[in-house]
C-alpha atoms as a PDB file:
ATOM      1  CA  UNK A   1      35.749 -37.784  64.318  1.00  0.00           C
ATOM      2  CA  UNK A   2      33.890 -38.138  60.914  1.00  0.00           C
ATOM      3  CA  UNK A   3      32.021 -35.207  59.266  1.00  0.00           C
ATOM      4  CA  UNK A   4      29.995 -35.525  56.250  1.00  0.00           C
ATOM      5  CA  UNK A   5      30.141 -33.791  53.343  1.00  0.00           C
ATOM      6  CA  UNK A   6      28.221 -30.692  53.691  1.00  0.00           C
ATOM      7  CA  UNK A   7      29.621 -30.538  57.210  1.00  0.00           C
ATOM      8  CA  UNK A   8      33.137 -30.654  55.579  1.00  0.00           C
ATOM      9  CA  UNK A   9      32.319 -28.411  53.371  1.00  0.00           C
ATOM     10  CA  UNK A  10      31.007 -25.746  55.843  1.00  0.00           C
ATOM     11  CA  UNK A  11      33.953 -26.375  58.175  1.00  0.00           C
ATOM     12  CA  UNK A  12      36.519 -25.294  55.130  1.00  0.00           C
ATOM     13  CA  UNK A  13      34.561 -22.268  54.096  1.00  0.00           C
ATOM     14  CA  UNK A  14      34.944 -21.293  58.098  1.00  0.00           C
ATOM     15  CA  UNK A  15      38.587 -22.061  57.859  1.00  0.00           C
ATOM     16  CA  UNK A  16      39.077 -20.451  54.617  1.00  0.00           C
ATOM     17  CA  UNK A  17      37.420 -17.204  56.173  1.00  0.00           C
ATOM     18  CA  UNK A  18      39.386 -17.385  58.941  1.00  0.00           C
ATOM     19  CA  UNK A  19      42.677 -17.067  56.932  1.00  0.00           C
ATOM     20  CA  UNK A  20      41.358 -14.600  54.475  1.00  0.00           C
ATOM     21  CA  UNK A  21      40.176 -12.041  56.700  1.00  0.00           C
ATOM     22  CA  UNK A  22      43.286 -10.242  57.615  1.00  0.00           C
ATOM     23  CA  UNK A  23      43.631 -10.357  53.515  1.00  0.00           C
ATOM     24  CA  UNK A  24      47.361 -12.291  53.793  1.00  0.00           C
ATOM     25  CA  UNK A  25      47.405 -16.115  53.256  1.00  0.00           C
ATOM     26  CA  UNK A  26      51.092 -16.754  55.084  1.00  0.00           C
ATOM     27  CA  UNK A  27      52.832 -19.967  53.922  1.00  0.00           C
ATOM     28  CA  UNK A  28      52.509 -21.217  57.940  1.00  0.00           C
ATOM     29  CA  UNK A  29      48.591 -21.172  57.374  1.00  0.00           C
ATOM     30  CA  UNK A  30      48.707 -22.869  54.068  1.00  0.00           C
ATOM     31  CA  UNK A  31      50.759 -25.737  55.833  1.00  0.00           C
ATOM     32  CA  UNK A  32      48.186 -25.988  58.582  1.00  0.00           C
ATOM     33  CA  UNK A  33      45.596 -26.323  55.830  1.00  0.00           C
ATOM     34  CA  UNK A  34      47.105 -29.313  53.877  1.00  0.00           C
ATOM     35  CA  UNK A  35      47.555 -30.679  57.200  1.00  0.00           C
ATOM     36  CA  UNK A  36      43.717 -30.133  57.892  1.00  0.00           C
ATOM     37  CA  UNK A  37      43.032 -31.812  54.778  1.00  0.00           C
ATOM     38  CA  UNK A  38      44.813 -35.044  55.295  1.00  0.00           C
ATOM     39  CA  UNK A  39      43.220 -35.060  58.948  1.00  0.00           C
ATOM     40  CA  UNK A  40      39.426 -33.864  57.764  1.00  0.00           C
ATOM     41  CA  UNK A  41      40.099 -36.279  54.847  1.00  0.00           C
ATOM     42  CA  UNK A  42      39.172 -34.210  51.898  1.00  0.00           C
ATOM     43  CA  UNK A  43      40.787 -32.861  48.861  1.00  0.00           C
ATOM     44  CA  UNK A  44      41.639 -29.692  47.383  1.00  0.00           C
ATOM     45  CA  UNK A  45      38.556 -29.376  45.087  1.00  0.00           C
ATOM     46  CA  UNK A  46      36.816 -29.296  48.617  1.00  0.00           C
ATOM     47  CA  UNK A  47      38.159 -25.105  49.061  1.00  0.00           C
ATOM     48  CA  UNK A  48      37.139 -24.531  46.115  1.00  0.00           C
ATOM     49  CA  UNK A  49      33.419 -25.810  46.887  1.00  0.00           C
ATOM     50  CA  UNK A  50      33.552 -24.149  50.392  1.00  0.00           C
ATOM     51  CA  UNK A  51      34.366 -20.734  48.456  1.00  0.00           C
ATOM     52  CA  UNK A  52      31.174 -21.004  46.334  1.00  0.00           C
ATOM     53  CA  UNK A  53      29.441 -21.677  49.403  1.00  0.00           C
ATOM     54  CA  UNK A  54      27.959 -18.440  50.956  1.00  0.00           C
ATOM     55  CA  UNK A  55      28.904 -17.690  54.726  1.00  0.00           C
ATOM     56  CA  UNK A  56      25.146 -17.964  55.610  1.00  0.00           C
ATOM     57  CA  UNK A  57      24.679 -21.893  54.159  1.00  0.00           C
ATOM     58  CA  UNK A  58      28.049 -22.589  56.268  1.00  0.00           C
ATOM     59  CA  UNK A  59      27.212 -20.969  59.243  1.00  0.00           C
ATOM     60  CA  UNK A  60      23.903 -23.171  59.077  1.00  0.00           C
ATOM     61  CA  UNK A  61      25.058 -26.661  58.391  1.00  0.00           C
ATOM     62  CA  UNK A  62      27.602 -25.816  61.816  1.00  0.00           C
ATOM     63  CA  UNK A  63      24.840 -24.946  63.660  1.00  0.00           C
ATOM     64  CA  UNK A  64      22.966 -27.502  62.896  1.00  0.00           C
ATOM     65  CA  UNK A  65      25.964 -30.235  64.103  1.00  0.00           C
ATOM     66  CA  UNK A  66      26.061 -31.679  67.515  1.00  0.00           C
ATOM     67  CA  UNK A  67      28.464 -29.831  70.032  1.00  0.00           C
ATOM     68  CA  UNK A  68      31.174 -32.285  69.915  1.00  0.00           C
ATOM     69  CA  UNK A  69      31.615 -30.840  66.284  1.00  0.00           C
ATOM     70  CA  UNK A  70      31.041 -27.478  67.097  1.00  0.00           C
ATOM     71  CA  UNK A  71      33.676 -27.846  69.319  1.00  0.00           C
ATOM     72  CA  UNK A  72      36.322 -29.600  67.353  1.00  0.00           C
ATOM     73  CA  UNK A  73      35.556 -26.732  64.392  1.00  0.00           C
ATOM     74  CA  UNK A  74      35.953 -24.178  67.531  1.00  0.00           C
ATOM     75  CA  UNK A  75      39.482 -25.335  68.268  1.00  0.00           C
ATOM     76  CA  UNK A  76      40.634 -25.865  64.675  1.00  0.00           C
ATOM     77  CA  UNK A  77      39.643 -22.215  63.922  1.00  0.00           C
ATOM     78  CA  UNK A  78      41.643 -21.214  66.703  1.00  0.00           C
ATOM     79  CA  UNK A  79      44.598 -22.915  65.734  1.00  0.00           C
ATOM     80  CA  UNK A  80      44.072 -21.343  62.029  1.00  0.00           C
ATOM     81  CA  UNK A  81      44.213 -17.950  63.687  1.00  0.00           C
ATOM     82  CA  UNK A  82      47.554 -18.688  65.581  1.00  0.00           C
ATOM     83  CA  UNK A  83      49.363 -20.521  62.787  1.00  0.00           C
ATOM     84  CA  UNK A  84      51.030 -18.121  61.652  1.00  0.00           C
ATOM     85  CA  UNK A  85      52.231 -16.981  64.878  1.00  0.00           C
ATOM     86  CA  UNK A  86      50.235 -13.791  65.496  1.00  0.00           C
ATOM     87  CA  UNK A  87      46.524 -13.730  65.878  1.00  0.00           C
ATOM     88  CA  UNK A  88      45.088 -10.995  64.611  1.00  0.00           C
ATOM     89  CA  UNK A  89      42.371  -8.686  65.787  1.00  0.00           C
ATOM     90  CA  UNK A  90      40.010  -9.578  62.612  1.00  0.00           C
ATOM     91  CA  UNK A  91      40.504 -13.196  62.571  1.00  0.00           C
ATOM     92  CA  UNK A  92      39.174 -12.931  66.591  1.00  0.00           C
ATOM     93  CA  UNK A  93      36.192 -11.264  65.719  1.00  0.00           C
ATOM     94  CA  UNK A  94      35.073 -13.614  62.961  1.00  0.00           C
ATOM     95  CA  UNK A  95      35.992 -16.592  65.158  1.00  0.00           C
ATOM     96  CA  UNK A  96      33.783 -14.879  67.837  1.00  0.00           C
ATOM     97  CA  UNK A  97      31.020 -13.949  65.631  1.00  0.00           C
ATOM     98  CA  UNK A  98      30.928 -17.488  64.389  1.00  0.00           C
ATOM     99  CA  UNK A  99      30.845 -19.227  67.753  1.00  0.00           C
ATOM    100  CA  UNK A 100      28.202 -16.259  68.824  1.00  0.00           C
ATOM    101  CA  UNK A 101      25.965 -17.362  66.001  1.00  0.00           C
ATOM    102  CA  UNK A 102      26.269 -21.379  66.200  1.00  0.00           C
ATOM    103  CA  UNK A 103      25.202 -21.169  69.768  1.00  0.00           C
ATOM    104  CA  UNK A 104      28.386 -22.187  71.823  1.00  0.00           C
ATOM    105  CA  UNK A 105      29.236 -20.616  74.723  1.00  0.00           C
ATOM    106  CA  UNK A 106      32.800 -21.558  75.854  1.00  0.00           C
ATOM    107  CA  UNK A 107      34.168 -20.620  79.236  1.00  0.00           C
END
């Protein structure tokens, strides 16, 4: 699947949140990442992009990308959150409150 630019862009600052929120980037979620990037296609400059990015002008470019997208962002978010072999209670709240506010309901 190809994303554009912006759409990378928004999917790291997601990503990015997702590691950051229990305030602990573990070496198992930093290997994930690199893997991301090879598989997204983008480079390193790219984080530090999605970090001047406000959570807002993310949350809008996902919305605004068909559900296929949504979806693949969905699952890669999830993944984040278990990488470093315990999900915790923060990161499923933001990966909630992000799925909540791009409009995809997943059973």
């Amino acid at each position: 699947m190809e994303f554009n630019l912006a759409e990378k862009i928004a999917i790291v600052k997601a990503i990015d949140e997702v590691i950051l929120v229990d305030g602990y980037a573990s070496e198992r979620e930093l290997v994930f990442l690199s893997q991301l990037m090879k598989i997204l296609k983008f480079e390193s400059g790219l984080i530090d992009e999605a970090r001047k990015t406000t959570g807002n002008e993310g949350l809008s470019i996902i919305k605004a990308m068909p559900e296929n997208k949504k979806n693949t962002l969905i699952v890669l978010l999830q993944e984040m959150a278990k990488a470093d072999g315990k999900v915790d209670d923060m990161e499923i709240d933001l990966i909630q409150k992000i799925v909540s506010y791009i409009g995809v309901f997943r059973e």
